[in-house]
Protein backbone atom coordinates (compact mmCIF):
# COMPACT_ATOMS: atom_id res chain seq x y z
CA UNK A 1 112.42 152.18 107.67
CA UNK A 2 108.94 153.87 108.49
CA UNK A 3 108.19 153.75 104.61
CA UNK A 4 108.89 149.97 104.73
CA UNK A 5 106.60 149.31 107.98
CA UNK A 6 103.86 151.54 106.71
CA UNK A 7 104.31 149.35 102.87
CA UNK A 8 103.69 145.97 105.05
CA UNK A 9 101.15 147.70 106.80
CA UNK A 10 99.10 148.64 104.20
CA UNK A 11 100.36 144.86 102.27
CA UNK A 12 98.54 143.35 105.39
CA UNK A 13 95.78 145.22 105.69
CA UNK A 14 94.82 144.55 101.74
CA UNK A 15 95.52 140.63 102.35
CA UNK A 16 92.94 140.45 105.42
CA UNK A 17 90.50 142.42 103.42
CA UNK A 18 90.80 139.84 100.47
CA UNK A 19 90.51 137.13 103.06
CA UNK A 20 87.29 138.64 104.23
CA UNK A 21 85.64 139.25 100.70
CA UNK A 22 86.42 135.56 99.95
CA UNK A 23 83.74 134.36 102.34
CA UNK A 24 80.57 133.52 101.64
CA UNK A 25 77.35 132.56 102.72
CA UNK A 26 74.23 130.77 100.58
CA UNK A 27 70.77 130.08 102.40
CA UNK A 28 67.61 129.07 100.86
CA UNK A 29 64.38 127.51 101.95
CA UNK A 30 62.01 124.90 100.52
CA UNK A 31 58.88 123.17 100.79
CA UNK A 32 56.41 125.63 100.84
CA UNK A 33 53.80 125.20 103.15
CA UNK A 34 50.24 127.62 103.64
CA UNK A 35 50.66 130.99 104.30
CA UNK A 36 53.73 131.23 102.92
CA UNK A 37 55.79 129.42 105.36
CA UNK A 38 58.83 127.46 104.10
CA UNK A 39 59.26 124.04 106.30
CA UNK A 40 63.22 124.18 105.47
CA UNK A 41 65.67 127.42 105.51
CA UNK A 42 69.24 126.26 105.45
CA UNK A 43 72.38 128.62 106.05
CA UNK A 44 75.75 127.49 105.17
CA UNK A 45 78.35 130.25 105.77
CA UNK A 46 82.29 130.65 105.84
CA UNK A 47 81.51 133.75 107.94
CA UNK A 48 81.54 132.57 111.86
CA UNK A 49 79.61 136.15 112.74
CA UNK A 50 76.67 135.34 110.31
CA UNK A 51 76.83 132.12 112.16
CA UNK A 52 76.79 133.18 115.43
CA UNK A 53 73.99 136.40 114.12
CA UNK A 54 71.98 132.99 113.03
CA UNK A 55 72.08 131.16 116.13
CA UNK A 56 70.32 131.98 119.41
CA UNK A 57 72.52 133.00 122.34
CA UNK A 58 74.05 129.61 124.04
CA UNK A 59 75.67 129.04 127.10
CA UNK A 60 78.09 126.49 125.37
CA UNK A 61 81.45 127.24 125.40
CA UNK A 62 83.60 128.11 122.43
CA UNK A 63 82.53 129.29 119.32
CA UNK A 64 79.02 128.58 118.02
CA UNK A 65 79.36 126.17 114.68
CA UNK A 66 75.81 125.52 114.49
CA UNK A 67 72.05 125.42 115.23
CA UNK A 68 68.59 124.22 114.73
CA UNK A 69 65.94 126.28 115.75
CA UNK A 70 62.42 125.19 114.97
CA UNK A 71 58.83 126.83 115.47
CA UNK A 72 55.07 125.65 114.98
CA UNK A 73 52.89 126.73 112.25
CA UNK A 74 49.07 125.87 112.09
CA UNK A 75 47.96 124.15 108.59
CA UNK A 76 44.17 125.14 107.47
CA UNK A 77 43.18 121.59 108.57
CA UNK A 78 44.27 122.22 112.02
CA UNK A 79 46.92 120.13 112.34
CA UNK A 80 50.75 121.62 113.23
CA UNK A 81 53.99 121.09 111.65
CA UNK A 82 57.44 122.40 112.53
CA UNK A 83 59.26 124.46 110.11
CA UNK A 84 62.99 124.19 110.95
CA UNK A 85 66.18 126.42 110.12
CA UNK A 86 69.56 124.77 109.95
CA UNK A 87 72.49 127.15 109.99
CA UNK A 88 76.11 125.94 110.07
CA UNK A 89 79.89 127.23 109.16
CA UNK A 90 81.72 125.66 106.61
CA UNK A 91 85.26 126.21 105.61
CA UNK A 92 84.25 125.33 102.04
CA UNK A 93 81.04 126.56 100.50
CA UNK A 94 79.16 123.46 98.68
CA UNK A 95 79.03 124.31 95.38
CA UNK A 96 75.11 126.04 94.43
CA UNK A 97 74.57 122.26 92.61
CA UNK A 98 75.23 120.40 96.37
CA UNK A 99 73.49 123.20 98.25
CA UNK A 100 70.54 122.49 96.33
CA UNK A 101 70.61 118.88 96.72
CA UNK A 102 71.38 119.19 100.27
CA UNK A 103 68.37 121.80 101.11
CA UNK A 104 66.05 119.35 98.96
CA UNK A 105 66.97 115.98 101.17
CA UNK A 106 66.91 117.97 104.28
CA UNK A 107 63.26 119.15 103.23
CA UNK A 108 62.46 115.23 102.39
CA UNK A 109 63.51 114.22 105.85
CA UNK A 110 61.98 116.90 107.92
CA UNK A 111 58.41 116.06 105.68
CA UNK A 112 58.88 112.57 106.40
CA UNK A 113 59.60 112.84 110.16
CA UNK A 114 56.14 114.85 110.88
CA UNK A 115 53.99 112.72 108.41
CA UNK A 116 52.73 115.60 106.94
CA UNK A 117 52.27 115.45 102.99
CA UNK A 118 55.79 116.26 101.33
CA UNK A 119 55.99 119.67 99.88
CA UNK A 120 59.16 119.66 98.58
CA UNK A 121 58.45 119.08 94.68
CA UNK A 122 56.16 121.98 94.77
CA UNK A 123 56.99 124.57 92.52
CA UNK A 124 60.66 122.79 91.39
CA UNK A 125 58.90 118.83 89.84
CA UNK A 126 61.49 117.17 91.54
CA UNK A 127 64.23 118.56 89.87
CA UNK A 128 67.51 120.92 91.14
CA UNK A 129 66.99 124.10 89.84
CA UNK A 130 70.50 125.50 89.44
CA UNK A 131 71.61 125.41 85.84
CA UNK A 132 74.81 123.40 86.79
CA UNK A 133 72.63 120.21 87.46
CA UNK A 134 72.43 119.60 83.86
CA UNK A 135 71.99 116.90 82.37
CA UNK A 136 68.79 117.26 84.27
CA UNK A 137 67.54 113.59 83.58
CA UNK A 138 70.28 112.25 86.02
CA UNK A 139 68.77 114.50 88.62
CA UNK A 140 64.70 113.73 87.84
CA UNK A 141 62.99 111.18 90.62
């Protein structure tokens, strides 16, 4: 009988350490900006603890599923702009194809909301860099 227990021990043990390895996180960033400042980082993870690692300490109850934090950075002409960092759980990954889309549109909106000039086709010409966007001309602007 102790065999047995210590077999389903070691059986559940090796299933909650597959469960763990399973998760995943990706982050990126775009739209670079002077001085090597990114105006989006996004986090998307399966992993609650990154989440919560990600996230400044709230006083909202429950577990954390999410934050925007956001800072000021000078430009050389004076003028500021907000870079901002998304992070969120999932309890799906978005495949590296969607995660690029997504970090792309977010970088679009966050441009367009300070009416600064939009730097989110430097560096990539407006088109998702993962190879599984092909064919690439249904992804060009």
């Amino acid at each position: 009988m102790r065999a047995r227990g210590f077999v389903l021990t070691l059986l559940g043990i090796a299933i909650a350490l597959t469960g763990c390895a399973t998760m995943g996180t990706r982050s990126g960033y775009l739209g670079i900006l002077p001085r090597d400042e990114q105006l989006v980082t996004l986090v998307v993870s399966e992993d609650a603890a990154i989440v919560r690692g990600e996230c400044p300490w709230n006083v909202a109850h429950g577990n954390v599923l999410g934050c925007q934090t956001s800072r000021k950075v000078e430009l050389p002409d004076g003028r500021s702009v907000r870079v901002v960092k998304i992070v969120r759980f999932t309890d799906r990954l978005p495949s590296p194809m969607a995660f690029a889309i997504d970090i792309h549109e977010l970088c679009h909106a966050v441009a367009a909301l300070q009416g600064i000039d939009d730097p989110c086709h430097t560096g990539n010409g407006g088109v998702v860099q993962h190879p599984a966007a092909l064919p690439r001309n249904l992804i060009r602007r």
